[in-house]
PDB file of N, CA and C in Angstrom:
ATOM      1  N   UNK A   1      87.840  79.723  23.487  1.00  0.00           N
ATOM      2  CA  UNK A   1      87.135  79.278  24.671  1.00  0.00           C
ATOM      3  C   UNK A   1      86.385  80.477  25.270  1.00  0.00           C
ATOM      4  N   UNK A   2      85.229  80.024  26.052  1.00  0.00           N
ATOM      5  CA  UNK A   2      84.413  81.197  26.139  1.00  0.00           C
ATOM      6  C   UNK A   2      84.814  81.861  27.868  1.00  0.00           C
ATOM      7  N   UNK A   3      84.378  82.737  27.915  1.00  0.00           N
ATOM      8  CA  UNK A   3      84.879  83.738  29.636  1.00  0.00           C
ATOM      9  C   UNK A   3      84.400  82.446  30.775  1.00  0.00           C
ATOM     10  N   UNK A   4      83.528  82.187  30.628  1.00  0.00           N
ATOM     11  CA  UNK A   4      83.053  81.785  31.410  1.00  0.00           C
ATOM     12  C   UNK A   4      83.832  79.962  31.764  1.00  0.00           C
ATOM     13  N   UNK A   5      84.036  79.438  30.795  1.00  0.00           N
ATOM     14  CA  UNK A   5      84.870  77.887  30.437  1.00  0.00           C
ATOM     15  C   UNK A   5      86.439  78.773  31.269  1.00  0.00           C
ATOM     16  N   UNK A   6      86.967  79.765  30.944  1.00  0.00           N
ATOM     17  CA  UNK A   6      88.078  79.844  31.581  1.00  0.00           C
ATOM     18  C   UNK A   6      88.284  80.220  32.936  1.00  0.00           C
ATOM     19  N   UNK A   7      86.777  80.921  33.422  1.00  0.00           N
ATOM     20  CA  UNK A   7      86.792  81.035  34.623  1.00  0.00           C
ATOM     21  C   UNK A   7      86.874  80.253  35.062  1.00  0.00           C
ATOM     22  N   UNK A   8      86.076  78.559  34.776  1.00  0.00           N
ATOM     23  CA  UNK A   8      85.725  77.502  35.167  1.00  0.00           C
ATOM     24  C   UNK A   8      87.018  76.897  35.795  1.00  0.00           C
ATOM     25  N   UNK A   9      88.433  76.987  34.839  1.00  0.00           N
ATOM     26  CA  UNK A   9      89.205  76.024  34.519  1.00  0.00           C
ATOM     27  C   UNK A   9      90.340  76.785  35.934  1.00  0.00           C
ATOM     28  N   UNK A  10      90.262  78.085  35.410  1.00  0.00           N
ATOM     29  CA  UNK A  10      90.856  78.769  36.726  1.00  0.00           C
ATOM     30  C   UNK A  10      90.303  78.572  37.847  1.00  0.00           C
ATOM     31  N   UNK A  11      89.270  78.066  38.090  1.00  0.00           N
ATOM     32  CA  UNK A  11      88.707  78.033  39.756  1.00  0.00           C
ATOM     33  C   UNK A  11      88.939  76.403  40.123  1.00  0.00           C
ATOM     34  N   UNK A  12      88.967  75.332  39.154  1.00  0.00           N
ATOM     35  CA  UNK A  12      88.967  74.318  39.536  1.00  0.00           C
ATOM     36  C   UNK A  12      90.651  73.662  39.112  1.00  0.00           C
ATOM     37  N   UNK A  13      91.264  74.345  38.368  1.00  0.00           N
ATOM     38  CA  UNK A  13      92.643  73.708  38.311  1.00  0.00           C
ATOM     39  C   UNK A  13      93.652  74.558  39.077  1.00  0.00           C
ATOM     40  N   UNK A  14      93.500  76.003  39.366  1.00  0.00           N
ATOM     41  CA  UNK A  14      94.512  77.216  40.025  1.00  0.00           C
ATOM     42  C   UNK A  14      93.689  77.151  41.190  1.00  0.00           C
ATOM     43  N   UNK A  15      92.461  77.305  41.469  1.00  0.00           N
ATOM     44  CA  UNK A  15      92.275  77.811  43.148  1.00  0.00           C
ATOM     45  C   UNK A  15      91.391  75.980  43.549  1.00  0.00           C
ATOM     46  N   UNK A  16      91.443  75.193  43.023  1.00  0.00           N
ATOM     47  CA  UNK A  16      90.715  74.077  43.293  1.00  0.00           C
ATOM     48  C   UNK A  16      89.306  73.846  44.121  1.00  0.00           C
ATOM     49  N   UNK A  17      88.654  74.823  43.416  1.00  0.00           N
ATOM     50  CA  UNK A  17      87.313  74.832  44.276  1.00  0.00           C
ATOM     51  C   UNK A  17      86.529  73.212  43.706  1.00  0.00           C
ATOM     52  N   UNK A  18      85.367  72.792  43.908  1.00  0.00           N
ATOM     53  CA  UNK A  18      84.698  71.673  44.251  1.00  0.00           C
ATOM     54  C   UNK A  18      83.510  71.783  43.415  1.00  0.00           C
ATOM     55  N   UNK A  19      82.674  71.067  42.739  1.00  0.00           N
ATOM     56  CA  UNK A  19      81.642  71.026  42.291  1.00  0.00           C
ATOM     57  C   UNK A  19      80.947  72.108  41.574  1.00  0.00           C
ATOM     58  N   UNK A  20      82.027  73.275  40.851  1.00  0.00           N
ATOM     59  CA  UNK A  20      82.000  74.308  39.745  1.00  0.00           C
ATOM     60  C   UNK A  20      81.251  73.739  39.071  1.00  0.00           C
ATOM     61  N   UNK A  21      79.727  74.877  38.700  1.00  0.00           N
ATOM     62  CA  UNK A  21      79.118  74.511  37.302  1.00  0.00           C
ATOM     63  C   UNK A  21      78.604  75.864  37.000  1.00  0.00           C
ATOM     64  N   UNK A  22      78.929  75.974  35.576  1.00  0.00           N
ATOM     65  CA  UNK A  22      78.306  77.495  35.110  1.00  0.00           C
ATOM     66  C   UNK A  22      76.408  77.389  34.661  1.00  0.00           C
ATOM     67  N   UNK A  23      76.015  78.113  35.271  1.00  0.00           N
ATOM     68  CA  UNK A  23      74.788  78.559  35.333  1.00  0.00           C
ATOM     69  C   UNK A  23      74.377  79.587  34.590  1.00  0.00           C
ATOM     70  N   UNK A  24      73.208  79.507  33.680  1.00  0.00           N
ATOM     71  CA  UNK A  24      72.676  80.043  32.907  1.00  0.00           C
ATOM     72  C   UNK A  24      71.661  81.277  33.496  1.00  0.00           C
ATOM     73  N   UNK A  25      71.637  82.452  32.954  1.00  0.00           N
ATOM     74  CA  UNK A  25      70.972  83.138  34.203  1.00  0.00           C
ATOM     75  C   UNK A  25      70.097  84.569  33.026  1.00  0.00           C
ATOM     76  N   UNK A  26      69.537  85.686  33.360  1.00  0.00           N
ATOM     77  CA  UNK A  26      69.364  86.137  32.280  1.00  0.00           C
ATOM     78  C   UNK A  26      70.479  87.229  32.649  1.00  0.00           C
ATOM     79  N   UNK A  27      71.333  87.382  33.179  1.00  0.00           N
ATOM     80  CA  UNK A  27      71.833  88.354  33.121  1.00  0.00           C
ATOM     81  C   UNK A  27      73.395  87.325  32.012  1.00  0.00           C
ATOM     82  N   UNK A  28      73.504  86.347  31.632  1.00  0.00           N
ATOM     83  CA  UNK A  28      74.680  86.131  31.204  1.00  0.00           C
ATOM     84  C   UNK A  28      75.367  84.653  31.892  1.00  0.00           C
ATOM     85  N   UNK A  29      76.107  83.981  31.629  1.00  0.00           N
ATOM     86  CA  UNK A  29      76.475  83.207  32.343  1.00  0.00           C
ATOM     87  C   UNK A  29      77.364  83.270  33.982  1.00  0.00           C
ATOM     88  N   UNK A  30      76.868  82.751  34.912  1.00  0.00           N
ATOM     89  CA  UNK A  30      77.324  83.281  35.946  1.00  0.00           C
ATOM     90  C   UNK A  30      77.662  81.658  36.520  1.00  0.00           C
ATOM     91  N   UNK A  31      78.980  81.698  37.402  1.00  0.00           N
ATOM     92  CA  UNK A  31      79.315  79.773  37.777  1.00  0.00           C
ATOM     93  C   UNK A  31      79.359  79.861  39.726  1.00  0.00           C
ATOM     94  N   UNK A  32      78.823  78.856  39.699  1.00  0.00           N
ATOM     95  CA  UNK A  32      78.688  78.653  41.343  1.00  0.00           C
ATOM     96  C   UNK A  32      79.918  77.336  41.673  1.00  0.00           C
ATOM     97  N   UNK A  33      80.051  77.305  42.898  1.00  0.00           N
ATOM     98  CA  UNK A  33      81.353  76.276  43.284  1.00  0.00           C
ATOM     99  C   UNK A  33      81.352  76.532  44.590  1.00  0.00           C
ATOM    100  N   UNK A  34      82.681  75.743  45.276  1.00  0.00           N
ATOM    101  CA  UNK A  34      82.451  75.469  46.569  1.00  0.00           C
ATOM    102  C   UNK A  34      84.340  75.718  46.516  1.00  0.00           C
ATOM    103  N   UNK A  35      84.621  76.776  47.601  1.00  0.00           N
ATOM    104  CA  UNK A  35      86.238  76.946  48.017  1.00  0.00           C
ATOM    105  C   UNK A  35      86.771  75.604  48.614  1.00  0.00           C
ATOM    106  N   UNK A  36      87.882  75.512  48.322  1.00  0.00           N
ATOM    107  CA  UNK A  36      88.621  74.484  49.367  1.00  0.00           C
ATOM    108  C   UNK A  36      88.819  75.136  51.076  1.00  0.00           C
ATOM    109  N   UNK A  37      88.660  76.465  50.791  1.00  0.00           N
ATOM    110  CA  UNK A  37      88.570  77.215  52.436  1.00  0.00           C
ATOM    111  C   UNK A  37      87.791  78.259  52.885  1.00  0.00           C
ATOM    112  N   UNK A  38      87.248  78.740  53.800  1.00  0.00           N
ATOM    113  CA  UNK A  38      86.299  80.195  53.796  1.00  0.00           C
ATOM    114  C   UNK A  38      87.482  80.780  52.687  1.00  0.00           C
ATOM    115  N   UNK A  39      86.442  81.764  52.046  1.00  0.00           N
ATOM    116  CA  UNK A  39      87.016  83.157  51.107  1.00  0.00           C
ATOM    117  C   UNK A  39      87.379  84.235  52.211  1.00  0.00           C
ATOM    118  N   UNK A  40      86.614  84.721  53.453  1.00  0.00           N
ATOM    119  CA  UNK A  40      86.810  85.498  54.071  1.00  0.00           C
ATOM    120  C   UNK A  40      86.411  84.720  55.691  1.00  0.00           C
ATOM    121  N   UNK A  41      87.873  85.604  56.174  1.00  0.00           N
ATOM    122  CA  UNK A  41      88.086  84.890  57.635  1.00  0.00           C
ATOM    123  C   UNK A  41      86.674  85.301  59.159  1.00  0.00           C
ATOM    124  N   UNK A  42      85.861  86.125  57.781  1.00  0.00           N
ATOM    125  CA  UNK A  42      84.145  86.713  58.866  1.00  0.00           C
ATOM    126  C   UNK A  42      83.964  85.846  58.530  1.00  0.00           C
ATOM    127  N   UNK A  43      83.708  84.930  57.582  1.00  0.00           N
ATOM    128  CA  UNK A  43      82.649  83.532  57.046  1.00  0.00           C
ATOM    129  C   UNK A  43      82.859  82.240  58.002  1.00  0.00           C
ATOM    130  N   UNK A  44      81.476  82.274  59.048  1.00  0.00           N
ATOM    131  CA  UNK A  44      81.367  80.541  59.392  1.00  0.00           C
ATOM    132  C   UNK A  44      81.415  79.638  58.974  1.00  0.00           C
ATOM    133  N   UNK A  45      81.351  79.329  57.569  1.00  0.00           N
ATOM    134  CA  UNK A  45      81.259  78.116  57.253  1.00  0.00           C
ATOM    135  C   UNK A  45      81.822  78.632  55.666  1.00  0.00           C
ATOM    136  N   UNK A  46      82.552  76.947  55.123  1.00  0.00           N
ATOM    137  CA  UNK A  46      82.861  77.173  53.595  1.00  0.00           C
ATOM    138  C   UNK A  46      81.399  76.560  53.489  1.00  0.00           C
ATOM    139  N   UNK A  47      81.137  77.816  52.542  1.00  0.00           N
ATOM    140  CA  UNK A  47      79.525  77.715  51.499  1.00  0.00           C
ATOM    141  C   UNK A  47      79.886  77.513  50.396  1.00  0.00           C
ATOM    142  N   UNK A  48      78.826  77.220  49.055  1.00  0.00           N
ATOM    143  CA  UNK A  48      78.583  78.071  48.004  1.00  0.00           C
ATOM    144  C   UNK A  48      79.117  79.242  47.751  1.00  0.00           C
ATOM    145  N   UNK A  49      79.592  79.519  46.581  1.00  0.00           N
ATOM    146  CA  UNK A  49      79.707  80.570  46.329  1.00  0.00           C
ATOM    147  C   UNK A  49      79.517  81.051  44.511  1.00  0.00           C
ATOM    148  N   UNK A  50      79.225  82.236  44.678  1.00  0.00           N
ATOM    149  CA  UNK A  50      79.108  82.773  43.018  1.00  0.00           C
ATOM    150  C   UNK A  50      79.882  83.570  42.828  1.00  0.00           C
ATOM    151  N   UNK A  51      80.361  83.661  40.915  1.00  0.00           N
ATOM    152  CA  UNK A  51      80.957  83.867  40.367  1.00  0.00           C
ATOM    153  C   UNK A  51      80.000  84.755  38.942  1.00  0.00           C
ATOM    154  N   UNK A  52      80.777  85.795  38.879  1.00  0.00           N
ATOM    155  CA  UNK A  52      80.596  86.703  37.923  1.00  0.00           C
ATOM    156  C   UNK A  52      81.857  87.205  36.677  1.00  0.00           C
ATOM    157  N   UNK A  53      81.544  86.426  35.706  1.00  0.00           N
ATOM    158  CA  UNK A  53      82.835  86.449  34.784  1.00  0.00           C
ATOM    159  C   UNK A  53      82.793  87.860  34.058  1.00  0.00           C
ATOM    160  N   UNK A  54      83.678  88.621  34.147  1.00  0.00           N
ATOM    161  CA  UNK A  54      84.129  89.900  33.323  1.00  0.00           C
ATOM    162  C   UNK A  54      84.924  90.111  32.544  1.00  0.00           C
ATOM    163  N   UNK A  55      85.470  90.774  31.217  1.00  0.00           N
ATOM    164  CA  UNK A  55      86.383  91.351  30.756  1.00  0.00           C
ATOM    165  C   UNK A  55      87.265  91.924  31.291  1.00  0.00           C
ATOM    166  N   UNK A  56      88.476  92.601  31.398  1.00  0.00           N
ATOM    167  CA  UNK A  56      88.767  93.763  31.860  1.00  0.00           C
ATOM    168  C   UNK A  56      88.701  94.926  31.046  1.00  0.00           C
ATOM    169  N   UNK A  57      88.038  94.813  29.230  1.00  0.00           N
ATOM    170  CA  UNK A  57      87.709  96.064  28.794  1.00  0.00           C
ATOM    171  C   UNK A  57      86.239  95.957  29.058  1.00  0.00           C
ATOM    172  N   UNK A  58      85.589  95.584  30.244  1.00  0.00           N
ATOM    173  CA  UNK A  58      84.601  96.048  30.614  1.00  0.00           C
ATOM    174  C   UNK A  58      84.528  96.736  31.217  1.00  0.00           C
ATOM    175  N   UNK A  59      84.853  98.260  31.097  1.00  0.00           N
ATOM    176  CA  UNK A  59      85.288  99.247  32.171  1.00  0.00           C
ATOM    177  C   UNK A  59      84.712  99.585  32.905  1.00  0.00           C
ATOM    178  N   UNK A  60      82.976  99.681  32.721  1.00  0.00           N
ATOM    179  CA  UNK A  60      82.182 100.358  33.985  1.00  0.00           C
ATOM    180  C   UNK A  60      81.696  99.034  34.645  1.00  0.00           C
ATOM    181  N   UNK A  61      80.830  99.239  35.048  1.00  0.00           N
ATOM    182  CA  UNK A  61      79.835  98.453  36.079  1.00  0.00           C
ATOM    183  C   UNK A  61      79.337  99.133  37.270  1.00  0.00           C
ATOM    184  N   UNK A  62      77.672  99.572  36.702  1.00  0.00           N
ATOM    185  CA  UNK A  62      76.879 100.362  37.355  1.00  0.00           C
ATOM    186  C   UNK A  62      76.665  99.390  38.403  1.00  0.00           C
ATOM    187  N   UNK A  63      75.584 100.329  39.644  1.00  0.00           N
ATOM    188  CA  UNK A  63      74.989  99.416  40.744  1.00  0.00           C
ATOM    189  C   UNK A  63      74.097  98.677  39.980  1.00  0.00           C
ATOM    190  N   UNK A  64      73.120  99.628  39.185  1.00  0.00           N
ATOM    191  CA  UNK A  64      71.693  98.824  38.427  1.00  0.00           C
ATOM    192  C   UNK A  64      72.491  97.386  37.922  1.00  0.00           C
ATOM    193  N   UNK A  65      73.444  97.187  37.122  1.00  0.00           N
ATOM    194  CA  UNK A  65      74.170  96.181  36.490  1.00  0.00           C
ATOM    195  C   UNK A  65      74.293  95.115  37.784  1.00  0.00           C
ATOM    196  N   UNK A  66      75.401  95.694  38.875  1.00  0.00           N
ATOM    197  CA  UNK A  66      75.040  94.564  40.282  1.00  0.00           C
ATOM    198  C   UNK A  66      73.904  94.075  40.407  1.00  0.00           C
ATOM    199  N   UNK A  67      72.955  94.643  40.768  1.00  0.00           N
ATOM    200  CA  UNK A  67      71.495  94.514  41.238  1.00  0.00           C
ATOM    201  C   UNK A  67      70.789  93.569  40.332  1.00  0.00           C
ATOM    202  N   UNK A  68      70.919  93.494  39.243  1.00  0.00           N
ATOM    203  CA  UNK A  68      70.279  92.669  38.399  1.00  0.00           C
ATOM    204  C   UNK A  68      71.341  91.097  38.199  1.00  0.00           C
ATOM    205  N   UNK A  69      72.404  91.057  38.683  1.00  0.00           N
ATOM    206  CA  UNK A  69      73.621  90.155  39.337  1.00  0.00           C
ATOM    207  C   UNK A  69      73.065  89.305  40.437  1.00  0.00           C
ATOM    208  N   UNK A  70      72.798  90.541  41.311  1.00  0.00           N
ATOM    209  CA  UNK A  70      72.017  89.785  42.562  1.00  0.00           C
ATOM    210  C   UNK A  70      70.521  88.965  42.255  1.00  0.00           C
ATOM    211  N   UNK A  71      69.818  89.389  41.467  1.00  0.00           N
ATOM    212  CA  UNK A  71      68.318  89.285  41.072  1.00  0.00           C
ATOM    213  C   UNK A  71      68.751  87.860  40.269  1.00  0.00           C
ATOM    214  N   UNK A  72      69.351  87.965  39.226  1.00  0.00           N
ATOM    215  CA  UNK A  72      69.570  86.768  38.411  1.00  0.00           C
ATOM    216  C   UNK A  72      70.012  85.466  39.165  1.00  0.00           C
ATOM    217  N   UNK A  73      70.589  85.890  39.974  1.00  0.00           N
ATOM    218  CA  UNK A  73      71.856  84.604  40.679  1.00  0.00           C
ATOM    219  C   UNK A  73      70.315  83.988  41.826  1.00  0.00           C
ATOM    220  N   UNK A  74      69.754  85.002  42.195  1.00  0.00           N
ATOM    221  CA  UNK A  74      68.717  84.504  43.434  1.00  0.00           C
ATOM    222  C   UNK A  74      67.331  83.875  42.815  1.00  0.00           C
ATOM    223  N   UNK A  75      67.217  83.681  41.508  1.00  0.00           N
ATOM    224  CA  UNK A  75      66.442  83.342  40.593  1.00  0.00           C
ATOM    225  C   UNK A  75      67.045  81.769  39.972  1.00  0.00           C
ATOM    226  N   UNK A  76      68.296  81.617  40.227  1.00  0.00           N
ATOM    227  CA  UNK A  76      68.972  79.767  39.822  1.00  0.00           C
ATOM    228  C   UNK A  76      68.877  79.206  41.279  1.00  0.00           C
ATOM    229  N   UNK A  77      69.181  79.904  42.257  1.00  0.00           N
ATOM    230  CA  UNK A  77      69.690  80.071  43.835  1.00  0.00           C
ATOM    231  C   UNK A  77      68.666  79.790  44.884  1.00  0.00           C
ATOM    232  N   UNK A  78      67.368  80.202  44.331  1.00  0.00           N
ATOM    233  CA  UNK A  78      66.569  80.365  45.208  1.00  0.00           C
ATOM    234  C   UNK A  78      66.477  81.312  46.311  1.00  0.00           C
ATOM    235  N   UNK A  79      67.789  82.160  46.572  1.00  0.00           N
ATOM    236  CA  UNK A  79      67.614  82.989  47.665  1.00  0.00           C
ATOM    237  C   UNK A  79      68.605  84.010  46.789  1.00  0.00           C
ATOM    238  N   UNK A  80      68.792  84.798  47.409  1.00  0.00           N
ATOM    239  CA  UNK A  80      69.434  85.944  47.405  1.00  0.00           C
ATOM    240  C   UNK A  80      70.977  86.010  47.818  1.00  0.00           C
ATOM    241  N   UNK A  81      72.085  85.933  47.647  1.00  0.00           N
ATOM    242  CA  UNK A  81      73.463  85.735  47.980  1.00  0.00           C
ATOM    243  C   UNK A  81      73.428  87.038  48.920  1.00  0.00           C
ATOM    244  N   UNK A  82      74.412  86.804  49.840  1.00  0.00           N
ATOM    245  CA  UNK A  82      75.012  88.066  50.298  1.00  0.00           C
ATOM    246  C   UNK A  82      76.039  88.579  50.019  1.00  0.00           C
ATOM    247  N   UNK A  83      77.185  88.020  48.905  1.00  0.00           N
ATOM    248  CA  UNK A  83      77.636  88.708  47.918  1.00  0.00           C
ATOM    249  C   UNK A  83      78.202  87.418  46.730  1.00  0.00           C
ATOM    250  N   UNK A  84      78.769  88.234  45.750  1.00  0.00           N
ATOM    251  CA  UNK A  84      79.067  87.770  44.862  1.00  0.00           C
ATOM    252  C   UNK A  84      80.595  87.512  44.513  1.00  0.00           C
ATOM    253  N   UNK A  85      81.304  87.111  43.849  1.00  0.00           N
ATOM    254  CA  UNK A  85      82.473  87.485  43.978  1.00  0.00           C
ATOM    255  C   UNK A  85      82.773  87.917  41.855  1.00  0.00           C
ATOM    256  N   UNK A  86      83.255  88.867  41.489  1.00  0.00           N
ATOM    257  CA  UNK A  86      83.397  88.947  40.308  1.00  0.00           C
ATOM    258  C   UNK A  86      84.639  88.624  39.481  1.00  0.00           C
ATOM    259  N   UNK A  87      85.000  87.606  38.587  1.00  0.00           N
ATOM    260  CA  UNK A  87      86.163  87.411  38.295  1.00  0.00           C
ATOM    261  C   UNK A  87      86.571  88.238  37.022  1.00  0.00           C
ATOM    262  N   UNK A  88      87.420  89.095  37.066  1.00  0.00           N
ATOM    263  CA  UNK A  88      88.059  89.631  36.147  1.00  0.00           C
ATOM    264  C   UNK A  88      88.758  88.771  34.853  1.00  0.00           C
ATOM    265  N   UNK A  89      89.003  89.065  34.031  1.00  0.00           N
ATOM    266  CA  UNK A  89      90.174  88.639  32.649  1.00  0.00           C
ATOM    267  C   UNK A  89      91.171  89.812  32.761  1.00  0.00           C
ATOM    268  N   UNK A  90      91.977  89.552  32.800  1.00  0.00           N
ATOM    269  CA  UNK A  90      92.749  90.705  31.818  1.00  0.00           C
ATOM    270  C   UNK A  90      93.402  90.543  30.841  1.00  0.00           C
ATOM    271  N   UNK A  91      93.763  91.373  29.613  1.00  0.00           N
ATOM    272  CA  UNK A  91      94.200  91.335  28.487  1.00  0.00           C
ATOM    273  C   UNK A  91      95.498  90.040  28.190  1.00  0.00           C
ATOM    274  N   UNK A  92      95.832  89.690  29.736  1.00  0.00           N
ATOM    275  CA  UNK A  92      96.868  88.510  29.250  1.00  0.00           C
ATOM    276  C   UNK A  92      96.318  87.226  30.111  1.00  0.00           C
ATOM    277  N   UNK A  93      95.124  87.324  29.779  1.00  0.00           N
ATOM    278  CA  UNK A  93      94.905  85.932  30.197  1.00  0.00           C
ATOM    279  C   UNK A  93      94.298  85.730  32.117  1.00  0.00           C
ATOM    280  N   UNK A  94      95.087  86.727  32.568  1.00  0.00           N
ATOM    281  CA  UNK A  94      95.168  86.437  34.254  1.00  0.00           C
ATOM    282  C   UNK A  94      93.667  86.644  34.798  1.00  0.00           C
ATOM    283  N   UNK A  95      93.620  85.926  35.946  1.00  0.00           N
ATOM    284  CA  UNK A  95      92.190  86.330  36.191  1.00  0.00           C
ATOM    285  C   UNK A  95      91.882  86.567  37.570  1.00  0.00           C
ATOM    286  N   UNK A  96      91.490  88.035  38.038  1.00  0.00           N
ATOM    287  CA  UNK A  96      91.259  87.831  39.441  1.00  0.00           C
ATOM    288  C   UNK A  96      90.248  88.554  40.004  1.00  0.00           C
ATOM    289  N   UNK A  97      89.689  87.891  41.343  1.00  0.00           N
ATOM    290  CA  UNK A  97      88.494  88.031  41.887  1.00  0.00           C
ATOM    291  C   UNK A  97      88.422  89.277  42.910  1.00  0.00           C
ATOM    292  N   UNK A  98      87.025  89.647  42.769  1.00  0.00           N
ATOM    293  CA  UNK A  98      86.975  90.497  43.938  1.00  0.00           C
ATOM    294  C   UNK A  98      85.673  90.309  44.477  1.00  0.00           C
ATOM    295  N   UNK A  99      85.410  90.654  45.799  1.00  0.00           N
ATOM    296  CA  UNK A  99      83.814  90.507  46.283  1.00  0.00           C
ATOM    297  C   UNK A  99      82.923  91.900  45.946  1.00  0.00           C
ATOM    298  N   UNK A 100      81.857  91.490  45.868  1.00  0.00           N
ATOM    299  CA  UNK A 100      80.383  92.625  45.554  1.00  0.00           C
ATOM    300  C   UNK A 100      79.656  91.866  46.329  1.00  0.00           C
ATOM    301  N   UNK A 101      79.517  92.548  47.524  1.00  0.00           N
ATOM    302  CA  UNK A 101      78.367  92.564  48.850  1.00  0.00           C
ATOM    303  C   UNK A 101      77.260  93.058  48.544  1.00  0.00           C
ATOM    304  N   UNK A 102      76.058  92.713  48.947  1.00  0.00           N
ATOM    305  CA  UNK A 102      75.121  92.930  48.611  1.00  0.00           C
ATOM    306  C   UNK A 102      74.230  94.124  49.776  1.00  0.00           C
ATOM    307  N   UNK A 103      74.576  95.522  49.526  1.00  0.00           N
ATOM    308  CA  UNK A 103      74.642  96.364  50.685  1.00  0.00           C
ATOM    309  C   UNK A 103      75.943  96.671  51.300  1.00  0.00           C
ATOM    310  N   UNK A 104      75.547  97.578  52.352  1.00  0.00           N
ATOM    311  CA  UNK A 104      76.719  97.894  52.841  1.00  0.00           C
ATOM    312  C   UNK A 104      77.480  97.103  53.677  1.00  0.00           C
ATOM    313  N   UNK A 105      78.167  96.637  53.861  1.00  0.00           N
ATOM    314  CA  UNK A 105      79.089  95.924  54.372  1.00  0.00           C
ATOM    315  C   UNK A 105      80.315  96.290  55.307  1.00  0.00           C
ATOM    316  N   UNK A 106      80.379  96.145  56.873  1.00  0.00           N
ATOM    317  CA  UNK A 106      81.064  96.659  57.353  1.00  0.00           C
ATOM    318  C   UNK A 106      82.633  96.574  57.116  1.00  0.00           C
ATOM    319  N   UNK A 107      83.808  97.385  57.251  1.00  0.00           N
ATOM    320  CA  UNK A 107      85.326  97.239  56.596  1.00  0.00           C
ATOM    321  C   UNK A 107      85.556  96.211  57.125  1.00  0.00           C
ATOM    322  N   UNK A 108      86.665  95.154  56.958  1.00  0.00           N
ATOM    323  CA  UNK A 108      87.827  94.356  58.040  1.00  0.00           C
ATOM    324  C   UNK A 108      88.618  95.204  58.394  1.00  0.00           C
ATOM    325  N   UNK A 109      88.944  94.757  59.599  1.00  0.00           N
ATOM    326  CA  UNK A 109      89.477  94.750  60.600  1.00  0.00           C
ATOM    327  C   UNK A 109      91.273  94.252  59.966  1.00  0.00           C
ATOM    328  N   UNK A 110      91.995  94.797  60.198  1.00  0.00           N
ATOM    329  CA  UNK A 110      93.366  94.186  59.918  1.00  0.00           C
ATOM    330  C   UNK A 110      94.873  93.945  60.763  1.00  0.00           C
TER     331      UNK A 110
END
């Protein structure tokens, strides 16, 4: 099964997001969906959101690599995200997310 089909299956059977579909992009396949709750407790509203499927022997990931993340996704999107969220693999299967803001982004608060 391909990175992207398991991201799928993890976002809609483990975190039950809504209307997941992977999107074709030139940077690679990238999947959009909808949370069952805000991702982050700054967010007004549950939106859209994107997804960036990774390896975990994908060890680097330049900014240029983001940037063309952002460019691709705002090219299916029509606009520009203000971030992304990237889902990891790791070697046993597990898979977990982190956000890539688009700019600087002020810390939370905790």
């Amino acid at each position: 099964m391909e990175l992207a089909q398991r991201v799928h299956t993890n976002l809609v059977h483990y975190n039950q997001w809504n209307d997941v579909a992977i999107e074709s992009t030139s940077m690679g396949p990238v999947l959009r969906g909808t949370p069952p709750d805000k991702l982050d407790g700054r967010d007004d509203l549950i939106l859209q959101e994107w997804v960036v499927p990774k390896q975990v022997t994908d060890q680097t990931v330049s900014v240029t690599q983001i940037n063309q993340w952002f460019e691709a996704i705002a090219t299916v999107a029509k606009s520009r995200p203000a971030r992304v969220t990237m889902a990891i693999e790791g070697a046993d299967g597990t898979i977990v997310y982190y956000f890539v803001h688009d700019g600087v982004t002020k810390p939370r608060q905790n």
